[in-house]
C-alpha atoms as a PDB file:
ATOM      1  CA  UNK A   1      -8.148  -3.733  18.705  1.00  0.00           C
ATOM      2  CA  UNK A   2     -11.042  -2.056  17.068  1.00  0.00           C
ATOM      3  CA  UNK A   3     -12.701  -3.161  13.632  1.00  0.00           C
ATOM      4  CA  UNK A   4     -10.619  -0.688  11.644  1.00  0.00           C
ATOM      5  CA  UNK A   5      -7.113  -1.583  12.895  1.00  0.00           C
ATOM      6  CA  UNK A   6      -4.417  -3.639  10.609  1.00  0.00           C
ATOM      7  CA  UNK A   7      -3.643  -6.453  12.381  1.00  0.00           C
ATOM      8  CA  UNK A   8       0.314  -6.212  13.267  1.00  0.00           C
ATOM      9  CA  UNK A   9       2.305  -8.337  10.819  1.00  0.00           C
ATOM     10  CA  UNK A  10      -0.472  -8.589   8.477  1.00  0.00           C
ATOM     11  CA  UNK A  11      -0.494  -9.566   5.261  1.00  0.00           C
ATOM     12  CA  UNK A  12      -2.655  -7.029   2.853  1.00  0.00           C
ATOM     13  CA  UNK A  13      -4.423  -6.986  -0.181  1.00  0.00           C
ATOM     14  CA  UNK A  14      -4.789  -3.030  -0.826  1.00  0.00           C
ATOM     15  CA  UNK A  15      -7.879  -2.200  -3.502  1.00  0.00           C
ATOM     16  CA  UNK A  16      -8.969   0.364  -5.126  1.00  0.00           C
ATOM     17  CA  UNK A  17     -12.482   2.434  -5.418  1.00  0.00           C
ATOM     18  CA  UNK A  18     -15.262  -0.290  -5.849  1.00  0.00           C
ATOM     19  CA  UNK A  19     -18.063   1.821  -6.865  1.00  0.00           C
ATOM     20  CA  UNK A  20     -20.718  -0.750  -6.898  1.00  0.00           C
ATOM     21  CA  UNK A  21     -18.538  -3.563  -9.134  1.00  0.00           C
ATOM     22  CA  UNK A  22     -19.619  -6.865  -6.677  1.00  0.00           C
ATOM     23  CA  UNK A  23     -18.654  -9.150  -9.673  1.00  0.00           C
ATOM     24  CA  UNK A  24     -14.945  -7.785  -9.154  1.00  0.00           C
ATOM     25  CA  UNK A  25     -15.318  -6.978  -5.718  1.00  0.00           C
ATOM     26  CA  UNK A  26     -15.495 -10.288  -5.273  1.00  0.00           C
ATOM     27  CA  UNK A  27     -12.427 -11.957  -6.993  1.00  0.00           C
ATOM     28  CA  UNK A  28     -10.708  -8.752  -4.826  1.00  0.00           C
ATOM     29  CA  UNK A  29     -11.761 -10.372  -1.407  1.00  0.00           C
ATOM     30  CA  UNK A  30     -11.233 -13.773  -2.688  1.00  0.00           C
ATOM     31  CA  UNK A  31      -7.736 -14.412  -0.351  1.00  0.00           C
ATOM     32  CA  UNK A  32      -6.520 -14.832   2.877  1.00  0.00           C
ATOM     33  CA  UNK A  33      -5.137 -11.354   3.575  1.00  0.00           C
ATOM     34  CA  UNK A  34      -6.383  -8.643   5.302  1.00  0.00           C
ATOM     35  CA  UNK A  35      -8.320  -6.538   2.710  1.00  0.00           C
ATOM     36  CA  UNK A  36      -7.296  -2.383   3.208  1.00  0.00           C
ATOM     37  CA  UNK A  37     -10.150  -1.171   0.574  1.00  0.00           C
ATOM     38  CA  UNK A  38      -9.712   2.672  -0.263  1.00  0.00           C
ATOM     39  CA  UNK A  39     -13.344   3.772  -0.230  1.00  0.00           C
ATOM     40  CA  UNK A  40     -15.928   4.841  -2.493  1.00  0.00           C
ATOM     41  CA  UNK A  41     -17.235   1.263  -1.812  1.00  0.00           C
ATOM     42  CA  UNK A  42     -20.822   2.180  -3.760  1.00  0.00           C
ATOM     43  CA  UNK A  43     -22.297   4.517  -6.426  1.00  0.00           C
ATOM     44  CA  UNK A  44     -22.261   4.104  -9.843  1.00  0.00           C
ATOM     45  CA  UNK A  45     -22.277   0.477 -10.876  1.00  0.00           C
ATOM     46  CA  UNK A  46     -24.887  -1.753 -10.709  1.00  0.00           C
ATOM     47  CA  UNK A  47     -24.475  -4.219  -7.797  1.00  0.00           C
ATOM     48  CA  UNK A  48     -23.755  -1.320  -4.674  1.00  0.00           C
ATOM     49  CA  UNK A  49     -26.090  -3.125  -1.908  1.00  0.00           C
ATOM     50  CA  UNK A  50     -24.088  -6.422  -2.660  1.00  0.00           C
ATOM     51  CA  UNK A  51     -20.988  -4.574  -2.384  1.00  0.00           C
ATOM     52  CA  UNK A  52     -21.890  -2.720   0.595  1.00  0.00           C
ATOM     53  CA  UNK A  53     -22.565  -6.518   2.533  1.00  0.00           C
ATOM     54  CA  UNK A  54     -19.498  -7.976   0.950  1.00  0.00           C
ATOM     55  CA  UNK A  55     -17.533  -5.264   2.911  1.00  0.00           C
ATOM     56  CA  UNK A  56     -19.047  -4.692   6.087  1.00  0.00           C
ATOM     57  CA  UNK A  57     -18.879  -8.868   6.312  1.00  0.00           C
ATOM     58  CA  UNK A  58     -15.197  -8.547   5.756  1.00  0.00           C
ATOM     59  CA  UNK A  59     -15.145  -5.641   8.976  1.00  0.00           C
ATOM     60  CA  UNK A  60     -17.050  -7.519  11.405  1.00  0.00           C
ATOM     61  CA  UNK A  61     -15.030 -10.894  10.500  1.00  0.00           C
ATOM     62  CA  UNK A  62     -11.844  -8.885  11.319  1.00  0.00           C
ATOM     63  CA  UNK A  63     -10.621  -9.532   7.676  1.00  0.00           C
ATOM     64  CA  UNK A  64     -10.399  -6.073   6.156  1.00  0.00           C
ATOM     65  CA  UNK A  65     -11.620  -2.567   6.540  1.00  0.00           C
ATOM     66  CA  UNK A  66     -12.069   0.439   4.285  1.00  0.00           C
ATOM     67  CA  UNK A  67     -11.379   3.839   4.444  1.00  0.00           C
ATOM     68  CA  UNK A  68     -13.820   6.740   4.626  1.00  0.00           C
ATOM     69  CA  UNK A  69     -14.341   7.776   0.621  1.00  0.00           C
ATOM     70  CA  UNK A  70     -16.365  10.936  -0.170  1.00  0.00           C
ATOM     71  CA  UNK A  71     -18.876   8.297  -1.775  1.00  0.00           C
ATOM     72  CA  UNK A  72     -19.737   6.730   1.478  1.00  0.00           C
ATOM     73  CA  UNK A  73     -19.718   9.378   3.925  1.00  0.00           C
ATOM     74  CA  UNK A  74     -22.676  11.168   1.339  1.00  0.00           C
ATOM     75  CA  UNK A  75     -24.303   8.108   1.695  1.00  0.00           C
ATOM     76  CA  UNK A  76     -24.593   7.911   5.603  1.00  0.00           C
ATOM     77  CA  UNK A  77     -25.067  11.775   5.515  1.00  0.00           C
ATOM     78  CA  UNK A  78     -28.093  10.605   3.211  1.00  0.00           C
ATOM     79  CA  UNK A  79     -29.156   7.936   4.811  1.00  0.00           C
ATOM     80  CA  UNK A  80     -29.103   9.702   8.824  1.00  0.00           C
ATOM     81  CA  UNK A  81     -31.116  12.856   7.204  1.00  0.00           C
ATOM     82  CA  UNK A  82     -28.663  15.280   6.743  1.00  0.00           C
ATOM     83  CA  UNK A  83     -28.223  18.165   4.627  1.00  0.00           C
ATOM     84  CA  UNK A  84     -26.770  17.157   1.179  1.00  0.00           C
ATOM     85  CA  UNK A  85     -26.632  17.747  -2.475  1.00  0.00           C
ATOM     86  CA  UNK A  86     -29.001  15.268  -4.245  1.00  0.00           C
ATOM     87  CA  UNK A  87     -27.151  13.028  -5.996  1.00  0.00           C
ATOM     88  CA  UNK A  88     -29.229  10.033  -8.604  1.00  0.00           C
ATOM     89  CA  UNK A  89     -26.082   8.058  -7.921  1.00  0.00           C
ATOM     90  CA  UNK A  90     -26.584   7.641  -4.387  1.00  0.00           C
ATOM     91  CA  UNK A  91     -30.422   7.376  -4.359  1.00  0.00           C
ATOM     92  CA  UNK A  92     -29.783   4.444  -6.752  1.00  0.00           C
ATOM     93  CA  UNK A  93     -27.253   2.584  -4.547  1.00  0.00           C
ATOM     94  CA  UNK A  94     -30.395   3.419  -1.349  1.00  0.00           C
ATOM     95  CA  UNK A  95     -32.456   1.979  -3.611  1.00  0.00           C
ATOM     96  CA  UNK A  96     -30.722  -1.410  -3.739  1.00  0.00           C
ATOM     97  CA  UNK A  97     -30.567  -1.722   0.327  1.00  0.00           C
ATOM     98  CA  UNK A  98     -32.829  -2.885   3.201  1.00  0.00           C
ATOM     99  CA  UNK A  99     -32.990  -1.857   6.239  1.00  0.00           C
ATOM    100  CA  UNK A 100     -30.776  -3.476   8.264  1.00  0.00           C
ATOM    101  CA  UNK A 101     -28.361  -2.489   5.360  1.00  0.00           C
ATOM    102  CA  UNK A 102     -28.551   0.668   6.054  1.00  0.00           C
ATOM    103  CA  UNK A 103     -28.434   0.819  10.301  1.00  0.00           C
ATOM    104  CA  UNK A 104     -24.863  -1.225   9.401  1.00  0.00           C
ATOM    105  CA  UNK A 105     -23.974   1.206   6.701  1.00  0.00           C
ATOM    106  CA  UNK A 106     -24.815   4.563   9.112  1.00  0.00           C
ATOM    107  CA  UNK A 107     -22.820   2.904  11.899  1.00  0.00           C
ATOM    108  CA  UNK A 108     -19.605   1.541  10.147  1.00  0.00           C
ATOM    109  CA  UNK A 109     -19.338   4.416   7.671  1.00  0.00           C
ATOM    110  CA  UNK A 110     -19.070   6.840  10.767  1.00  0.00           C
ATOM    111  CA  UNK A 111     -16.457   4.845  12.537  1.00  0.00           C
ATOM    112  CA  UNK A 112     -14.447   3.981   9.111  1.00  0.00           C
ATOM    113  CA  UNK A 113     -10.811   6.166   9.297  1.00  0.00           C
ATOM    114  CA  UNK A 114      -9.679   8.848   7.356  1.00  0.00           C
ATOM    115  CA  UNK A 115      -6.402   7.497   7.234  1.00  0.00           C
ATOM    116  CA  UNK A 116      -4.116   4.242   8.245  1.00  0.00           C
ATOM    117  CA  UNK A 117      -0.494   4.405   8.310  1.00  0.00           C
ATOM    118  CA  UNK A 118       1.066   1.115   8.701  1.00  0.00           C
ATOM    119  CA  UNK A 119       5.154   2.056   8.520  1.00  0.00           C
ATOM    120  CA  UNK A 120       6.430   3.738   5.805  1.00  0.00           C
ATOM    121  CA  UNK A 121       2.988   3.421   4.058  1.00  0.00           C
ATOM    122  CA  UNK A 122      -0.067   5.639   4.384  1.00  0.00           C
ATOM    123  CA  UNK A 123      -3.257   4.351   2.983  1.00  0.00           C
ATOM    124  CA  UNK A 124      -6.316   7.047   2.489  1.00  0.00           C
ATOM    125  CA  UNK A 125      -8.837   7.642  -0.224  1.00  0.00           C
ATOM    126  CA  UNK A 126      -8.256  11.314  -1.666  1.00  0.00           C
ATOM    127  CA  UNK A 127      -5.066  12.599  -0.876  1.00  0.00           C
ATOM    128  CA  UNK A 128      -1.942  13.137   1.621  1.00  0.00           C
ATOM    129  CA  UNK A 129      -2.206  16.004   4.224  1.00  0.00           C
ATOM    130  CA  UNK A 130       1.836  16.242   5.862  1.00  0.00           C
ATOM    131  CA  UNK A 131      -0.399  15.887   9.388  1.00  0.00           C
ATOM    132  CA  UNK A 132      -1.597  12.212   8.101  1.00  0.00           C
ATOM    133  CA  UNK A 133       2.335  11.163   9.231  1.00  0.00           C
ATOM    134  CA  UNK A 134       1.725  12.394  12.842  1.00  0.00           C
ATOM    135  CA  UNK A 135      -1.434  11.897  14.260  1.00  0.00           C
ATOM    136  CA  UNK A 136      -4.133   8.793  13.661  1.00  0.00           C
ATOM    137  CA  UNK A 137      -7.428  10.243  11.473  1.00  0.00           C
ATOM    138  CA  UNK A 138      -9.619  11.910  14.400  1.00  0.00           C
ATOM    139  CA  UNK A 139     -13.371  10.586  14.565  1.00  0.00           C
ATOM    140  CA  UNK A 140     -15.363  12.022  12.282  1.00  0.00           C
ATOM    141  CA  UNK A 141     -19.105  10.842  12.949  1.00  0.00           C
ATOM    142  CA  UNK A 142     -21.206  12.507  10.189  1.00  0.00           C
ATOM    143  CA  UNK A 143     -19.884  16.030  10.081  1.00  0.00           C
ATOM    144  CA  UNK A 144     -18.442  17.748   7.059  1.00  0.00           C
ATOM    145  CA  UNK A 145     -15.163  16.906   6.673  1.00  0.00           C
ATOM    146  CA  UNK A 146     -12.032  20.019   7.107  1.00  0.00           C
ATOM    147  CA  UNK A 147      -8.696  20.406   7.304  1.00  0.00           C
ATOM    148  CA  UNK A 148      -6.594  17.236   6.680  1.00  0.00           C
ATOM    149  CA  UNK A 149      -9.995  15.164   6.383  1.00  0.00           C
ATOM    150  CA  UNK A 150     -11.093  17.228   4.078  1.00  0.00           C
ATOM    151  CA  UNK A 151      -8.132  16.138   2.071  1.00  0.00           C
ATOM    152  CA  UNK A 152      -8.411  12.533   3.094  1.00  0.00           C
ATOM    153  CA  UNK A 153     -11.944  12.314   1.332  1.00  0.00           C
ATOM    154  CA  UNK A 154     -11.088  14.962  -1.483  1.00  0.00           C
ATOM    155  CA  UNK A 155      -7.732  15.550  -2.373  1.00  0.00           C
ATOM    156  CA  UNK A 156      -6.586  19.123  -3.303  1.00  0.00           C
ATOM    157  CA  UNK A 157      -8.829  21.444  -5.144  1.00  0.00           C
ATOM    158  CA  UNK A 158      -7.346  23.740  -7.975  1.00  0.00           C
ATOM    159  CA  UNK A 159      -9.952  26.543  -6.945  1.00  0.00           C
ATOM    160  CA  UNK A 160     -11.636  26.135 -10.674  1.00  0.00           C
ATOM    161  CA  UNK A 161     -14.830  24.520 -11.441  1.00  0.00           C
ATOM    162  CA  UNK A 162     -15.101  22.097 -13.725  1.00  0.00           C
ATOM    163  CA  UNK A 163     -17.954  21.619 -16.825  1.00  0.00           C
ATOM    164  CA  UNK A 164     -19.585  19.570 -14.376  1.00  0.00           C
ATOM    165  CA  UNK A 165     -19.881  21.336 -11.842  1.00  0.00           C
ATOM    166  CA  UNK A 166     -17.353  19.527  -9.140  1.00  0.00           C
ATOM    167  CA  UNK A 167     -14.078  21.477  -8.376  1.00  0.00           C
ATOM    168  CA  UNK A 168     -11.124  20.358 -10.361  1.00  0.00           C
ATOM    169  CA  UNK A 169      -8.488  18.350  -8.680  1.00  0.00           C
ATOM    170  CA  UNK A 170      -4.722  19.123  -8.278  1.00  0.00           C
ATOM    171  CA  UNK A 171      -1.946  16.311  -7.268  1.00  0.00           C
ATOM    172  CA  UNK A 172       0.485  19.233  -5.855  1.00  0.00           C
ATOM    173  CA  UNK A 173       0.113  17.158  -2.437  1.00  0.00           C
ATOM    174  CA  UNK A 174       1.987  14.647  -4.249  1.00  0.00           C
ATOM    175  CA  UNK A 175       5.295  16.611  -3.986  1.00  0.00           C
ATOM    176  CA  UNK A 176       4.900  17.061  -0.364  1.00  0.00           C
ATOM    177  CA  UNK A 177       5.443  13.278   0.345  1.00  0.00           C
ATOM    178  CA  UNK A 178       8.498  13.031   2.578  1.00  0.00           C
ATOM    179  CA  UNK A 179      11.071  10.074   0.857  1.00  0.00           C
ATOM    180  CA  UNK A 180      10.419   6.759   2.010  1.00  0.00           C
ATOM    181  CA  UNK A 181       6.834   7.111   1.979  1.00  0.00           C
ATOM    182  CA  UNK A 182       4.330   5.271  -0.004  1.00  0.00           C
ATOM    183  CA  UNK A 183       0.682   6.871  -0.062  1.00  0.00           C
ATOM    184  CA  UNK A 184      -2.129   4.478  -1.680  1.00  0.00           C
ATOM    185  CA  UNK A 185      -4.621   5.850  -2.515  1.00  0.00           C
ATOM    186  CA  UNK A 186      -8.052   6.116  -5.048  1.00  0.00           C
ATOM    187  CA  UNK A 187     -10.306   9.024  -5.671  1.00  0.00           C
ATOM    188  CA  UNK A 188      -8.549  10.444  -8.874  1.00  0.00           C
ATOM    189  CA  UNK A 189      -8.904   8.025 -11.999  1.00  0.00           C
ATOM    190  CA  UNK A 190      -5.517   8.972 -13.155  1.00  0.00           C
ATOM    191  CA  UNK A 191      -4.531   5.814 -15.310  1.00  0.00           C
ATOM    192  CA  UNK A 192      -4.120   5.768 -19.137  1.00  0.00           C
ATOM    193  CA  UNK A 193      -3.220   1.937 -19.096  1.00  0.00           C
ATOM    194  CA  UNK A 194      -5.749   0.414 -17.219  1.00  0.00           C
ATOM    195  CA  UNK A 195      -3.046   0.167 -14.446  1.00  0.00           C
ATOM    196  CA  UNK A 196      -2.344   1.572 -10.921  1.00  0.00           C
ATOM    197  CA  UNK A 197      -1.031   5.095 -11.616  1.00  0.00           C
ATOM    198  CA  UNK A 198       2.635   5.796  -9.824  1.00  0.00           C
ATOM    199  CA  UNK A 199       3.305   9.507  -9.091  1.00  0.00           C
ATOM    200  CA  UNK A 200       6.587  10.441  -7.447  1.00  0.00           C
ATOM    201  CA  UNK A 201       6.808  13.555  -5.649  1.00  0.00           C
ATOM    202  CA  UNK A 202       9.901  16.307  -5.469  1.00  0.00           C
ATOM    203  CA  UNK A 203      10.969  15.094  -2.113  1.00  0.00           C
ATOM    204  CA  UNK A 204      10.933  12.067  -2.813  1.00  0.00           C
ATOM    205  CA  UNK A 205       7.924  10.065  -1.922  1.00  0.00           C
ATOM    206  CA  UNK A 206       5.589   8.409  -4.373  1.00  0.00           C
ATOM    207  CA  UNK A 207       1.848   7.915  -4.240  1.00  0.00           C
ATOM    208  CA  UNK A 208      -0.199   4.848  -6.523  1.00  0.00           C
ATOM    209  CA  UNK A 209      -3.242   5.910  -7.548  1.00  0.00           C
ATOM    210  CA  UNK A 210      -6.050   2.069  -7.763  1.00  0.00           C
ATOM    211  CA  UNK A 211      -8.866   3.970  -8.996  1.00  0.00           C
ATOM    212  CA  UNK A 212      -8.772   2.368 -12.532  1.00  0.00           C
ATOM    213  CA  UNK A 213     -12.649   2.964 -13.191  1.00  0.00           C
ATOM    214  CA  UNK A 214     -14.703   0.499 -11.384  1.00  0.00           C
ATOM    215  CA  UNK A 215     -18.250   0.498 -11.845  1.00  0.00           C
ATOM    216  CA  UNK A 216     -17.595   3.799 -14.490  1.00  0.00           C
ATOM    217  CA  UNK A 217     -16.488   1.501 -17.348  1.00  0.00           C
ATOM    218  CA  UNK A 218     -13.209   0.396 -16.463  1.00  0.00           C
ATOM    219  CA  UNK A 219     -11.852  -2.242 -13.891  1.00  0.00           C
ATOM    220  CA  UNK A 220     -10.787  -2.709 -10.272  1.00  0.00           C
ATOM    221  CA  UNK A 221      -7.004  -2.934  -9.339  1.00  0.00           C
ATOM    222  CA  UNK A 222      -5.407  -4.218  -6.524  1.00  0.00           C
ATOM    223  CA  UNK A 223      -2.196  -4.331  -4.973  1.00  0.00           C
ATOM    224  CA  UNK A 224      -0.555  -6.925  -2.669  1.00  0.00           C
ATOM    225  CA  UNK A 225       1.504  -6.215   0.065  1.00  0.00           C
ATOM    226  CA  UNK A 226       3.744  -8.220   2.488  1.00  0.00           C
END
């Protein structure tokens, strides 16, 4: 079994994008299930080196792994000298890491999967590709994501820009969820309650959205699962 494998019969604790919330992270990770975290594990808030260790503890005890987030495959990108788009977000989480931190960031970030599907549940960080259902994420190393990675780490751009500069997102991938099938997944802050947000699709399927603003002002949600 490798570090980022569910355990069979396990019992999970699914959470949502961490973004650098350690105080939270850590009331997440307080339990004796096997912790699926969704990615985007730093950036933003104000305790990202602590959160970074809190995880990457979790992987090598075999208690929990997290999925590949566009937030942490910037930061290995960052962190192994490749070409990126400067970000003060990420330099600030680099800031708050030694380096042994960062040789265990570079090397679990680039084996971390795109995707898990456990059943009739599919757990990724940006959004559902119809491929995610047949074939196990591919490796990924440090390269630029494409194709259903690219969606795994993104979701599905509109093709407009937004004021800030970052394309704006669609959730049309929602509708092409086959019934039965549950995607979890973060990424897209879509609450207005301070909830998980539920999004059922035209054929059927639903997707639950835990990004509820960790580390940006709101909170971090989490969902258990038998």
């Amino acid at each position: 079994m490798t570090r980022f494998a569910i355990p069979p019969g396990a019992r999970l604790r699914v959470v949502g994008d961490v973004h650098g919330d350690a105080t939270a992270f850590a009331y997440a990770l307080a339990t004796d299930r096997f912790v699926v975290q969704l990615g985007d594990l730093a950036d933003h808030g104000p305790e990202s080196g602590a959160t970074l260790r809190m995880m990457f503890d979790r992987v090598e005890q075999g208690r929990g792994l997290f999925l590949l987030g566009n937030h942490d495959l910037k930061l290995a990108r960052t962190l192994a000298g490749e070409p990126v788009r400067p970000e003060p977000v990420v330099q600030a989480t680099i800031a708050q890491m030694d380096e042994p931190l960062k040789a265990r960031a570079v090397q679990l970030i680039t084996q971390a999967p795109g995707w898990i599907r456990r059943g009739d549940d599919l757990f990724v960080h940006g959004g559902f590709h119809t491929e995610m259902l047949e074939h196990p994420a591919p490796p990924h190393g440090l390269a630029r994501p494409h194709g259903p990675m690219a969606r795994a780490l993104y979701g599905e751009p509109t093709g407009r820009t937004q004021q800030d500069g970052y394309p704006e997102r669609s959730l049309r991938w929602v509708d092409r969820i086959p019934a039965g099938i549950t995607v979890y997944c973060g990424h897209d802050r879509r609450s207005s309650d301070g909830r998980p947000y539920v999004r059922r699709g035209i054929l059927g399927g639903k997707a639950i959205f835990l990004d509820t603003g960790a580390g940006k002002g709101g909170h971090l949600s989490w969902i258990d699962l038998e």
